[in-house]
Protein backbone atom coordinates (compact mmCIF):
# COMPACT_ATOMS: atom_id res chain seq x y z
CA UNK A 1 160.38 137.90 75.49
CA UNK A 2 160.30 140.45 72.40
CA UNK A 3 163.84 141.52 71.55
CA UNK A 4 164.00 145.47 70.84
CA UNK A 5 166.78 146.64 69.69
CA UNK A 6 168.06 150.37 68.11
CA UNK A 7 168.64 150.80 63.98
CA UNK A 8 168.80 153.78 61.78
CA UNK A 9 165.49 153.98 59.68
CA UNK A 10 168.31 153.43 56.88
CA UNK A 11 169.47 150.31 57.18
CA UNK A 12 168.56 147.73 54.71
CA UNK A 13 167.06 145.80 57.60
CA UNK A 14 164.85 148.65 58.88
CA UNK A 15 163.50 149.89 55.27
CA UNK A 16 161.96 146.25 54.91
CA UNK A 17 160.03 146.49 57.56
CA UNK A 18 159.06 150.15 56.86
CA UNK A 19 158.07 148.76 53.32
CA UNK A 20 155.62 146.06 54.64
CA UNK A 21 154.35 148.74 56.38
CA UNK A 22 153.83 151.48 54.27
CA UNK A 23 152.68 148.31 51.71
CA UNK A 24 150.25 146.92 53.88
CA UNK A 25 149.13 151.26 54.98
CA UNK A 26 148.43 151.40 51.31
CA UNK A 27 146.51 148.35 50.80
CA UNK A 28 143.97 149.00 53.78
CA UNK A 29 143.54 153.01 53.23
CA UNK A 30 140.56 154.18 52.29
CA UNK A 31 140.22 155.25 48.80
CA UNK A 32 143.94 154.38 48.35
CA UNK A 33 144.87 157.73 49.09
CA UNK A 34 147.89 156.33 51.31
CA UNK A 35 151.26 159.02 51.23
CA UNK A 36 154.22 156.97 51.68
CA UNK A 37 156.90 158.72 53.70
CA UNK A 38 160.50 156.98 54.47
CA UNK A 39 161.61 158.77 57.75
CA UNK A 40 164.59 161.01 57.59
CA UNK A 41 167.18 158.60 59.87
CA UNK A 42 168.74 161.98 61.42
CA UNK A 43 165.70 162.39 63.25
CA UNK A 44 165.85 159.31 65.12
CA UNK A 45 169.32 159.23 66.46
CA UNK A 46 169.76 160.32 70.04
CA UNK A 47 168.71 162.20 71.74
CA UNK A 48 166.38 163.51 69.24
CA UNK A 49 164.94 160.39 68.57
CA UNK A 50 165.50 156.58 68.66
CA UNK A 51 164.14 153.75 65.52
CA UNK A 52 163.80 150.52 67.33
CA UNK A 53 162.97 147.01 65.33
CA UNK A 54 161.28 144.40 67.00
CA UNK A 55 162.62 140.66 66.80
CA UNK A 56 165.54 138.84 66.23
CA UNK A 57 168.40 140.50 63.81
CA UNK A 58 167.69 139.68 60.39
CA UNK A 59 163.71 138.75 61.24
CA UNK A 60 162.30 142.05 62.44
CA UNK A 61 158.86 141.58 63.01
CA UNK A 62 157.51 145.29 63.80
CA UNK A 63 159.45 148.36 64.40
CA UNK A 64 158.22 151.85 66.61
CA UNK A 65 160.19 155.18 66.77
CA UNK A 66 160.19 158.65 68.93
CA UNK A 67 161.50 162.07 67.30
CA UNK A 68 161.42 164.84 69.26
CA UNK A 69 159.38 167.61 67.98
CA UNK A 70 159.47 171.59 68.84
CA UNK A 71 158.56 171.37 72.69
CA UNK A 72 155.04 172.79 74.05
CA UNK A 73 153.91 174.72 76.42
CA UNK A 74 154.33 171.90 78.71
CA UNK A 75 157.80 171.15 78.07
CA UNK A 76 159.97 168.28 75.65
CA UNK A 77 157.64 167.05 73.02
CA UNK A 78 158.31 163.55 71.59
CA UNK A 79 156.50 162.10 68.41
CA UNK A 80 155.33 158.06 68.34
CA UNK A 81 156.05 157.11 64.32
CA UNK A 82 155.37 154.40 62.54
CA UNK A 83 154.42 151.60 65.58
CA UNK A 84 154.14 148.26 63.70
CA UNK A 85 153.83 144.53 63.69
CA UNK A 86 153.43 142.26 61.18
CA UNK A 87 149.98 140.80 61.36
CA UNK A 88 150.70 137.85 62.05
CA UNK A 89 152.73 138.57 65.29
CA UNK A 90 149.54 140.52 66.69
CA UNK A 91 147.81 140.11 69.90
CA UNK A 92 150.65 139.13 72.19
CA UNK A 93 151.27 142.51 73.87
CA UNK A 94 154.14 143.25 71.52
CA UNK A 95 152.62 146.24 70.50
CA UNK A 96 152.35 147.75 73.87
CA UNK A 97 156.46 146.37 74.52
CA UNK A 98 157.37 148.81 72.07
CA UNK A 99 155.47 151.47 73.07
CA UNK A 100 156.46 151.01 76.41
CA UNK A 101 159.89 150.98 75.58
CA UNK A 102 159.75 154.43 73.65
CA UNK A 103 157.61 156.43 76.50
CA UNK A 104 160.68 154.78 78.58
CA UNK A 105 163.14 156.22 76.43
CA UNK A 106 161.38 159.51 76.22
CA UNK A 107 161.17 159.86 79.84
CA UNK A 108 165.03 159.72 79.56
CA UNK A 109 164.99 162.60 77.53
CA UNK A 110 163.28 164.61 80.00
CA UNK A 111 159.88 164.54 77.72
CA UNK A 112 157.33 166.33 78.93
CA UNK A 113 154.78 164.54 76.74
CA UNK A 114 154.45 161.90 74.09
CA UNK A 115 152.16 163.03 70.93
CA UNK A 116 151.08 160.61 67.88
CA UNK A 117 148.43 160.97 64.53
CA UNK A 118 146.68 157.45 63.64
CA UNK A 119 143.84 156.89 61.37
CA UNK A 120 140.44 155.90 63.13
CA UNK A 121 140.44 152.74 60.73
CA UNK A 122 143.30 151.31 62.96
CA UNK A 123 141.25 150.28 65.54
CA UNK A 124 143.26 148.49 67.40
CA UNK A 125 145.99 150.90 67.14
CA UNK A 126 143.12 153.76 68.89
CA UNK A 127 142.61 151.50 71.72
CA UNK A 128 146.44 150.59 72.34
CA UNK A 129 146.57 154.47 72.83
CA UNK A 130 143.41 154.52 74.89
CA UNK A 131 144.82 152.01 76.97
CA UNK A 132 148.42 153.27 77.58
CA UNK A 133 147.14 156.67 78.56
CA UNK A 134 146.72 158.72 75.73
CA UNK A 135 144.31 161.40 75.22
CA UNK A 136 142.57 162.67 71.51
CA UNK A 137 143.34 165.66 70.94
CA UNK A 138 142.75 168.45 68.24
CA UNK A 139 145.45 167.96 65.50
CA UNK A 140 149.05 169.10 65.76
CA UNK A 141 150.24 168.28 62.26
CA UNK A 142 148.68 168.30 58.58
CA UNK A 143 149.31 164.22 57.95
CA UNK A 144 147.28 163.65 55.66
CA UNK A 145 147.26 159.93 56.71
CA UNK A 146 145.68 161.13 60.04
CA UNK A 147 142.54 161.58 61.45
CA UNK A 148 143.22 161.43 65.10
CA UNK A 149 145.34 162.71 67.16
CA UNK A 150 146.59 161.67 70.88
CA UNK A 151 148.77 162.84 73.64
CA UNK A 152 149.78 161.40 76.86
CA UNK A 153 151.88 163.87 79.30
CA UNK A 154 154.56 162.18 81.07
């Protein structure tokens, strides 16, 4: 069973794992145009937000967050950032786990609906989304990292 447990996007432990990301973001991006952006931590402490790292202390091997953003029209808005595993950890399910466990936590929070911005190279990050309910939508932000945007209500 895949251990998920809360962290700050500060500590040391949560920054790796953000770096391999962002590292590994950079390498695959097309035309290397990748913008690396550490979260602010104050927007993942609770109730606006939770960082969770995946795996046992001291071996995270992915990481997911929510922030809430400015609600909707339908209600409590919540923002999926920076869902990852390391590639070699892929294609057990662990990906959905943590996604899982952040619409969970959301629902706590009384969110109306979950929102996230992918590129349409991550393939199997589109059809995760696909598959856990989300919807494209037009885009709600100006990531540049982005190309697609999704939304699942709650």
């Amino acid at each position: 069973m895949l251990e998920l447990r809360p962290s700050s996007p500060a500590t040391s432990e949560s920054h790796a794992i953000l770096a391999e990301y962002f590292a590994l973001r950079a390498e695959e991006f097309p035309g290397g145009a990748y913008t690396t952006m550490f979260p602010d931590p104050t927007a993942f402490e609770s109730p606006a937000g939770v960082f969770l790292l995946a795996g046992p202390e001291g071996a995270p091997i992915g990481c997911g967050g929510i922030r809430r953003l400015e609600d909707s029209d339908a209600g409590i808005r919540y923002e999926v950032k920076h869902l990852f595993l390391k590639p070699v950890t892929r294609g057990q399910g662990w990906g959905r786990a943590i996604l899982e466990e952040l619409e969970r936590r959301a629902r706590d929070w009384d969110a109306a609906e979950l929102v996230l911005d992918t590129h349409h190279t991550l393939e199997a990050a589109g059809a995760l989304y696909t598959r856990s309910g989300f919807e494209q939508i037009e885009a709600y932000n100006d990531n540049r990292n982005a190309t697609r945007w999704y939304r699942k209500m709650l």
